[in-house]
C-alpha atoms as a PDB file:
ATOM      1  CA  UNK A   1       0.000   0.000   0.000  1.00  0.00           C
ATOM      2  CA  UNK A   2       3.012   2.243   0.615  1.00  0.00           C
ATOM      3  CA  UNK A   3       4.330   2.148  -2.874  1.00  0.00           C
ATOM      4  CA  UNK A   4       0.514   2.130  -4.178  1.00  0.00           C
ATOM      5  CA  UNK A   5       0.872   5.513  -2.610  1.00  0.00           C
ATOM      6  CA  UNK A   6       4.026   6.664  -3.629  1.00  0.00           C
ATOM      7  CA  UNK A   7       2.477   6.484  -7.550  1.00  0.00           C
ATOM      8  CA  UNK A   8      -0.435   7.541  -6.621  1.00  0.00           C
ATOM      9  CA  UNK A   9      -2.318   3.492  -7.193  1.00  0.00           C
ATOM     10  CA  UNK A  10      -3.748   3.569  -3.608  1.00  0.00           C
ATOM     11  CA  UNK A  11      -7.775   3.605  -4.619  1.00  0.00           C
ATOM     12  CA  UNK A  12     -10.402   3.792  -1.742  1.00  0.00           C
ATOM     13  CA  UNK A  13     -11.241  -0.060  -3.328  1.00  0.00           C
ATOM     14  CA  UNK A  14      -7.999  -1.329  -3.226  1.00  0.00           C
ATOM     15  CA  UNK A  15      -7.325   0.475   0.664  1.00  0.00           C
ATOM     16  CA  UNK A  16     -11.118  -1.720   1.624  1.00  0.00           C
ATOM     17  CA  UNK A  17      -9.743  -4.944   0.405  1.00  0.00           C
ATOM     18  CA  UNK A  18      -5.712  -4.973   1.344  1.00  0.00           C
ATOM     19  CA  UNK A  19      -6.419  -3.752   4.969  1.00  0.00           C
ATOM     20  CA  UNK A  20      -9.544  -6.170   5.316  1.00  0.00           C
ATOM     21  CA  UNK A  21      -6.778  -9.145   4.407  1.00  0.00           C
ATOM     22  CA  UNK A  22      -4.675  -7.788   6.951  1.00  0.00           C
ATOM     23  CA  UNK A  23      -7.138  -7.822   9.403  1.00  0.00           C
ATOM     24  CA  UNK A  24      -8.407 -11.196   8.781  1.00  0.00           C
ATOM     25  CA  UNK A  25      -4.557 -12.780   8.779  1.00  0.00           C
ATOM     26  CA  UNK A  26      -4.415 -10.931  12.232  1.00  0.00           C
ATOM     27  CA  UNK A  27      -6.701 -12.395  13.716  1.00  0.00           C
ATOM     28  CA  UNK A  28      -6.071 -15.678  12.675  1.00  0.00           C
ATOM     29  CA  UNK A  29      -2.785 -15.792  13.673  1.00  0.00           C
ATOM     30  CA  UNK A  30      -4.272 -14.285  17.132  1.00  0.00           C
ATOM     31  CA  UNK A  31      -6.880 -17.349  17.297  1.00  0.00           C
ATOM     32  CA  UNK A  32      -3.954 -19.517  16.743  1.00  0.00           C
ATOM     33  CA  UNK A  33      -1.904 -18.362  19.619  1.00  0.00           C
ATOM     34  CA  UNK A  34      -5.214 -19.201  21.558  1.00  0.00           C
ATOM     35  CA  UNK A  35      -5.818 -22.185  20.772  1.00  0.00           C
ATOM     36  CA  UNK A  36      -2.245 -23.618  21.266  1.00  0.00           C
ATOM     37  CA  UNK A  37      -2.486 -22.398  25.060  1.00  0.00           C
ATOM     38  CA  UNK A  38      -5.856 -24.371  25.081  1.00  0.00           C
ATOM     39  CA  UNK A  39      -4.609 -27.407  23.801  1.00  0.00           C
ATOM     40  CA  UNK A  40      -1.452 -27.173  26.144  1.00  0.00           C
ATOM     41  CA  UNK A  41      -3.814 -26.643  28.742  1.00  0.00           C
ATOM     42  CA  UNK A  42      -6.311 -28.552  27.703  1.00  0.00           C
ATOM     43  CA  UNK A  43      -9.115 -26.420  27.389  1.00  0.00           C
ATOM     44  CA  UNK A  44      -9.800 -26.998  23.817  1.00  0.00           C
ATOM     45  CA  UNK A  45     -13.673 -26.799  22.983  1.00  0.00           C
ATOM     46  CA  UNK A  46     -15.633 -28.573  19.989  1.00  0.00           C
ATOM     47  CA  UNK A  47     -18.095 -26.290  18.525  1.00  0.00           C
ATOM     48  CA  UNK A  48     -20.377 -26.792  15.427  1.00  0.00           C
ATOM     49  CA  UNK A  49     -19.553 -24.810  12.126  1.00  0.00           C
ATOM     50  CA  UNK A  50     -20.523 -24.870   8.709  1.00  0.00           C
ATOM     51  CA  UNK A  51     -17.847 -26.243   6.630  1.00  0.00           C
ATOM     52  CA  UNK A  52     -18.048 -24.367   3.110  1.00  0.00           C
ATOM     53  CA  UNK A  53     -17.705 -21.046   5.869  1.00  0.00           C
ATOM     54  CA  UNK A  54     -14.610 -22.704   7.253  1.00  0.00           C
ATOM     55  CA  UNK A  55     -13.114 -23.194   3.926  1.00  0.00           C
ATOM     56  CA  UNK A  56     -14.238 -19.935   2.737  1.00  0.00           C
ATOM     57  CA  UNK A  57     -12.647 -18.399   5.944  1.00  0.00           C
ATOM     58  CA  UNK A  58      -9.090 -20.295   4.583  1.00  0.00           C
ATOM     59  CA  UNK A  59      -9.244 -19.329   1.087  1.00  0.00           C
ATOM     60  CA  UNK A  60      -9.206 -15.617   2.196  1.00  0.00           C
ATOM     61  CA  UNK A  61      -6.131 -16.055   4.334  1.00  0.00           C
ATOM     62  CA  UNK A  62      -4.423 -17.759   1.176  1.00  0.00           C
ATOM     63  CA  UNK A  63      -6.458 -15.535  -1.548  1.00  0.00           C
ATOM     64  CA  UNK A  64      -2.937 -13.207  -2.228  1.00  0.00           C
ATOM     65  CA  UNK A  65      -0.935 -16.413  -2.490  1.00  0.00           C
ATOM     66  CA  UNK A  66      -3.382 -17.806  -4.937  1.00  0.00           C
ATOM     67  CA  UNK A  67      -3.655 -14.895  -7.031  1.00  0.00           C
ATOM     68  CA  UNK A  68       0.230 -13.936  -7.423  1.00  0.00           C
ATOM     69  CA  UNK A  69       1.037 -17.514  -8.059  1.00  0.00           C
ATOM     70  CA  UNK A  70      -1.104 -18.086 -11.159  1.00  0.00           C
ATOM     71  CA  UNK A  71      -3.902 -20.938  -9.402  1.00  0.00           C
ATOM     72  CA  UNK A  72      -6.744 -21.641 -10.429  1.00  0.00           C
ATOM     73  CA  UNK A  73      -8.712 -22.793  -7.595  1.00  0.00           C
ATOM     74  CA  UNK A  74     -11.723 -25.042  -8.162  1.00  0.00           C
ATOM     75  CA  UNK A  75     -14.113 -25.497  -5.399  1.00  0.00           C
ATOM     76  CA  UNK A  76     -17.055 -27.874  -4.881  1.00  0.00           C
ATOM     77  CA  UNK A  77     -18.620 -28.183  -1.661  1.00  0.00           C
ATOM     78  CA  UNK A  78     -22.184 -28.467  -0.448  1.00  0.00           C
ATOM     79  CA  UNK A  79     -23.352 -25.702   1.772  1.00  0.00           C
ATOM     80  CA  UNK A  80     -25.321 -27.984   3.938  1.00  0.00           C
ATOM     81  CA  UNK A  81     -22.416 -29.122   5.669  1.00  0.00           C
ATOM     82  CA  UNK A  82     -21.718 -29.188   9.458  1.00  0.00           C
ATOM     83  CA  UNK A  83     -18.954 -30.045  11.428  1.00  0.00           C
ATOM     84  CA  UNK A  84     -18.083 -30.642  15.122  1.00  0.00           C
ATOM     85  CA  UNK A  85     -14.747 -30.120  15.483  1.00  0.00           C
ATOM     86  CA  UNK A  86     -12.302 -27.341  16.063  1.00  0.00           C
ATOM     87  CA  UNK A  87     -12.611 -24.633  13.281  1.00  0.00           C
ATOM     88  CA  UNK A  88      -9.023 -23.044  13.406  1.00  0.00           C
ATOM     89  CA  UNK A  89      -7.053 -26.297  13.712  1.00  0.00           C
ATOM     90  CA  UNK A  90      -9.226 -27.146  10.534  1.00  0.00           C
ATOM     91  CA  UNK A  91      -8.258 -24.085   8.605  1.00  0.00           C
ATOM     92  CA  UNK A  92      -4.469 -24.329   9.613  1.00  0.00           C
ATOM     93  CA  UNK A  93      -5.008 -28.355   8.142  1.00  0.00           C
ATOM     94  CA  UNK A  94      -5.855 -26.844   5.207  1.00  0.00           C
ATOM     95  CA  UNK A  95      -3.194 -24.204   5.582  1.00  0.00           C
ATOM     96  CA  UNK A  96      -0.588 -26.754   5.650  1.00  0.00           C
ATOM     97  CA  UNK A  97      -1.727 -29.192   2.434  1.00  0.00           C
ATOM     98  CA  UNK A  98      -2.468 -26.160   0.514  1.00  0.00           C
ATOM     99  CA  UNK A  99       1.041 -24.953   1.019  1.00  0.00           C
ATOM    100  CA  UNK A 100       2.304 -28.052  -0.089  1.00  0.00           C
ATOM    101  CA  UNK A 101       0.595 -28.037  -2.812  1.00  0.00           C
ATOM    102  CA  UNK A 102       1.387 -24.534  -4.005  1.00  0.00           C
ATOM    103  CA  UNK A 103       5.296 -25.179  -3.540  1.00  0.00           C
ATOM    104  CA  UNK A 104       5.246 -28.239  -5.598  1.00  0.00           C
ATOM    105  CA  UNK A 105       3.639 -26.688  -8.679  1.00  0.00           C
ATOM    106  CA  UNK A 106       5.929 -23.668  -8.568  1.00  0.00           C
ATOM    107  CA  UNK A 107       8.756 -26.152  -7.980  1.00  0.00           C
ATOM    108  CA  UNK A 108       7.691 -28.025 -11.071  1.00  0.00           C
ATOM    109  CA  UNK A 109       6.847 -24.986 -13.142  1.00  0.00           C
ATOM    110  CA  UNK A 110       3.436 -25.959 -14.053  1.00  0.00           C
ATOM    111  CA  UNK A 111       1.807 -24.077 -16.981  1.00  0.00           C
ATOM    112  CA  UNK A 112      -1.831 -25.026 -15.442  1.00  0.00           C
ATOM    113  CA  UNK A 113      -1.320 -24.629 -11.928  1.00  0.00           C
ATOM    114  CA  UNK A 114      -4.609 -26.386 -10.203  1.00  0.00           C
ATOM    115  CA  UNK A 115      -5.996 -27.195  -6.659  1.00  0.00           C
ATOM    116  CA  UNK A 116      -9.401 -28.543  -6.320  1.00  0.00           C
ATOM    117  CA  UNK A 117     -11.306 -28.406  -3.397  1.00  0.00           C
ATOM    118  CA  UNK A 118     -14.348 -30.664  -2.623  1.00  0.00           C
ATOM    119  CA  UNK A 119     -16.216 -32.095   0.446  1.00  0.00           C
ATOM    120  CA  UNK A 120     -19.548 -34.192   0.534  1.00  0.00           C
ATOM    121  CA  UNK A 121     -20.741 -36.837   3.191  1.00  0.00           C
ATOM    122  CA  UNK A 122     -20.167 -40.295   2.402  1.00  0.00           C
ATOM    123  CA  UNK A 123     -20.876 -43.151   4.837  1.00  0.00           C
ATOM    124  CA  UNK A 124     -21.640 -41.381   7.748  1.00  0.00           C
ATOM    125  CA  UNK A 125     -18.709 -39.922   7.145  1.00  0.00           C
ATOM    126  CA  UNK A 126     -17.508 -35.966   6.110  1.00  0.00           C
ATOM    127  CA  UNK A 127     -14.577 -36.520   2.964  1.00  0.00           C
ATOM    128  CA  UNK A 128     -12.818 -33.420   2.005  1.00  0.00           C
ATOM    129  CA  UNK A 129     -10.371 -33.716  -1.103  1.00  0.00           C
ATOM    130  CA  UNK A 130      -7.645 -31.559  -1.860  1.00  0.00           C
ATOM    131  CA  UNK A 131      -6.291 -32.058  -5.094  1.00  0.00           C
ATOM    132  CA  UNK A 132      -3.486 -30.700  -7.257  1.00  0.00           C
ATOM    133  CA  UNK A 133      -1.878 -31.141 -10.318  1.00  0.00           C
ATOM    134  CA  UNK A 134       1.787 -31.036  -9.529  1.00  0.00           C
ATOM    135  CA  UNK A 135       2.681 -34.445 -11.038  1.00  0.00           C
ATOM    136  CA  UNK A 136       2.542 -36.077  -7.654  1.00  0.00           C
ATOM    137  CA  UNK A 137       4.699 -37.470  -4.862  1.00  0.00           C
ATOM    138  CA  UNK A 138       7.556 -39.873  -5.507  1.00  0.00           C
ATOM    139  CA  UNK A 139       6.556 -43.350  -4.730  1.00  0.00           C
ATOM    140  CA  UNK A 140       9.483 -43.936  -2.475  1.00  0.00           C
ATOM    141  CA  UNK A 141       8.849 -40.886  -0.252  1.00  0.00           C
ATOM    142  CA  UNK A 142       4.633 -41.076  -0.047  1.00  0.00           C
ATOM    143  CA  UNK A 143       4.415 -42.962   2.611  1.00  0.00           C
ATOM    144  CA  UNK A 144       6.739 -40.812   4.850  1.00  0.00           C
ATOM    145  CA  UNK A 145       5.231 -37.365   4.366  1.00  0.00           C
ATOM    146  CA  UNK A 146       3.261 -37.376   7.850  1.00  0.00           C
ATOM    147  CA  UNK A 147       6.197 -38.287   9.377  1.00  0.00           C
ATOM    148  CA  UNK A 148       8.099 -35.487  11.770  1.00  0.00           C
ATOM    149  CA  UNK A 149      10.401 -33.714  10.198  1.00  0.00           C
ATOM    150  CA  UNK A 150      10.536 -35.033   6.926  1.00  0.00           C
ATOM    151  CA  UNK A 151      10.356 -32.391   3.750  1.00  0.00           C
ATOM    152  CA  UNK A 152      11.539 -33.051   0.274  1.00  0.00           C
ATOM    153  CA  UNK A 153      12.327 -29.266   0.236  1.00  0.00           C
ATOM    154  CA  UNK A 154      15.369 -27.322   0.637  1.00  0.00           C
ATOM    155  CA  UNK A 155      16.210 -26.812   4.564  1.00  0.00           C
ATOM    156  CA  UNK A 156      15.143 -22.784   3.805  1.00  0.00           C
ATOM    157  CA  UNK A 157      12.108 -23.769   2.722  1.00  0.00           C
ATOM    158  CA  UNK A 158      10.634 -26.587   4.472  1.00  0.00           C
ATOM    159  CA  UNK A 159      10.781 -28.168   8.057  1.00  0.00           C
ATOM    160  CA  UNK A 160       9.050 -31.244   7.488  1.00  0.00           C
ATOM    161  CA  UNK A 161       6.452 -30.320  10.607  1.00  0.00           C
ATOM    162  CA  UNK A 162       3.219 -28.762   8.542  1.00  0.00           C
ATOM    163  CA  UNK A 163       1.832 -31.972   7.471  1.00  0.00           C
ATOM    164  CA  UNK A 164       3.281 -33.761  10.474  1.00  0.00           C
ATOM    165  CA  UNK A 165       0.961 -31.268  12.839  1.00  0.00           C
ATOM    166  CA  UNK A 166      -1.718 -31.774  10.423  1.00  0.00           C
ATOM    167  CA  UNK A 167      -1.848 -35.725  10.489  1.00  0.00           C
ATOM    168  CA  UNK A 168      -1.769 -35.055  14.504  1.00  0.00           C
ATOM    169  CA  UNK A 169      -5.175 -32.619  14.239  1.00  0.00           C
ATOM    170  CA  UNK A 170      -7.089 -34.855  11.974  1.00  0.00           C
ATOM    171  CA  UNK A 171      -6.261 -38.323  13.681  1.00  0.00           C
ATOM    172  CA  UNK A 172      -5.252 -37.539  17.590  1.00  0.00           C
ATOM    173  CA  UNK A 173      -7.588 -33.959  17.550  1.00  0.00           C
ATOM    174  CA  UNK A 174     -10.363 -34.460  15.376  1.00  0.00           C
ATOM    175  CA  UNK A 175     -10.786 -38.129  15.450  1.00  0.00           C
ATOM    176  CA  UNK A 176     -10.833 -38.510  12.278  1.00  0.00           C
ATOM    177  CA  UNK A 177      -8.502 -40.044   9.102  1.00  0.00           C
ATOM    178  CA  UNK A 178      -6.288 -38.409   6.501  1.00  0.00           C
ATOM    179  CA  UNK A 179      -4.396 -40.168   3.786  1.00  0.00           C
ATOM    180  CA  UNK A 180      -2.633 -39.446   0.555  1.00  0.00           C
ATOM    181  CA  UNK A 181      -2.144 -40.792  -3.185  1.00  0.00           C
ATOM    182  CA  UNK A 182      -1.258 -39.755  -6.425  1.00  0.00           C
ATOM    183  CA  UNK A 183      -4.287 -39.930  -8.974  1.00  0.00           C
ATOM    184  CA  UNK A 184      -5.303 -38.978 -12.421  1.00  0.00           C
ATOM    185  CA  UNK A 185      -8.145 -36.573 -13.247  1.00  0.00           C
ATOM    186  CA  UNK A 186      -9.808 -34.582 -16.021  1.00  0.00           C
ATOM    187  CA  UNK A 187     -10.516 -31.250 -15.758  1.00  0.00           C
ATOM    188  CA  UNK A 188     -11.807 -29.854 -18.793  1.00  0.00           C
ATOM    189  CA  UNK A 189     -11.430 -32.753 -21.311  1.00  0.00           C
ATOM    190  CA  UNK A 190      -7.613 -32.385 -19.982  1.00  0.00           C
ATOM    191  CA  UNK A 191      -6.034 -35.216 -18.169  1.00  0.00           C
ATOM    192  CA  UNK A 192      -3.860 -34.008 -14.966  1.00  0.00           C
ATOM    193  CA  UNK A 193      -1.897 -36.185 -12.391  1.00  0.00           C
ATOM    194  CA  UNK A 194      -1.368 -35.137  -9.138  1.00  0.00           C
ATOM    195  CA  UNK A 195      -1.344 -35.695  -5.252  1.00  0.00           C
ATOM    196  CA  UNK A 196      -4.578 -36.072  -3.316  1.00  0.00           C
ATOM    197  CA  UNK A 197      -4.742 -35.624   0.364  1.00  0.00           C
ATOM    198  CA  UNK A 198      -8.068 -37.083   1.982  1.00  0.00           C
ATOM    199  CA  UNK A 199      -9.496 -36.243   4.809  1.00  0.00           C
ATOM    200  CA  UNK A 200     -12.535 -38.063   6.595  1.00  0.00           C
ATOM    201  CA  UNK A 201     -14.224 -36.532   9.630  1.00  0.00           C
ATOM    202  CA  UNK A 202     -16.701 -38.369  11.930  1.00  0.00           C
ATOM    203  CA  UNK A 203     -20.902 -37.056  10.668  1.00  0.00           C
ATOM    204  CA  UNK A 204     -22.029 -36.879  14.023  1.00  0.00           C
ATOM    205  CA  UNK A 205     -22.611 -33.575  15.682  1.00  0.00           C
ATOM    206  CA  UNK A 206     -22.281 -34.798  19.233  1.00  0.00           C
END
């Protein structure tokens, strides 16, 4: 906003939207802070949310990211859907995959840089898919990626703890399962590969 300024770029529009973002990161990274003293001291509290609001409330802490990176984000998930869980650990799940996902398809210099969204209930179950089109993860490292401390990444770039912590929120937090493969898809009439992270929450609301 400073250098919008300087040239005289700085519209009432643009002022709105850029301080609103910094708000919102603010006070996410505020909410954090509170909820790792409440899970130290174990005062963490399940409370029911609507999920496409949760996901919403990720994509516009990760909106600037999206746009100066070139991603096309493609989203499909019902509005119906309600969750009894722990929104912000949620959101900083998401956080972490998307991340991933974002470094590998600068790192491989994709032309068509995609991440799809989705959630639906299935089984009594609530599956959310996060999919990109990065060419995947090698077959010999897959299986490791939730482990702690393990990152295919340069040291600068990558501790290996994001999808650690995230494994630990879904399974030991949230009670629920996450997983991840490499898999095919078309996305119009164009066929992608890429690495799919799945996670499955428990339906019921108590």
């Amino acid at each position: 906003m400073l250098m919008q300024k300087k040239y005289d770029l700085l519209n009432d529009k643009i002022f709105e939207e850029t301080s609103t973002d910094i708000n919102n990161n603010a006070q996410y990274l505020s909410k954090t802070i509170d909820d790792f003293k409440n899970f130290i001291k174990g005062d963490r509290k399940r409370v029911i949310f609507n999920l496409k609001d949760n996901i919403d409330s990720f994509l516009s802490l990760v909106k600037s990211s999206i746009v100066n990176n070139n991603i096309k984000l493609v989203l499909d998930v019902a509005a119906d859907i309600n969750v009894f869980t722990y929104p912000n650990e949620l959101i900083q799940c998401f956080m972490n995959i998307f991340n991933n996902a974002k470094d590998a398809l600068i790192q491989n210099n994709e032309k068509d840089r995609l991440i799809l969204i989705s959630a639906f209930i299935e089984n009594e179950n609530i599956t959310i898919k996060i999919q990109d089109n990065a060419g995947g993860i090698n077959t010999d490292v897959i299986q490791k990626v939730f482990e702690p401390y393990f990152t295919t990444k340069h040291k600068s770039k990558g501790t290996g703890i994001g999808l650690h912590m995230t494994y630990n929120l879904v399974v030991n937090g949230m009670h629920g399962m996450i997983e991840v493969k490499n898999e095919k898809f078309i996305y119009n009439d164009k066929s992608y590969t890429g690495a799919l992270f799945l996670i499955n929450l428990p339906k019921n609301l108590t």
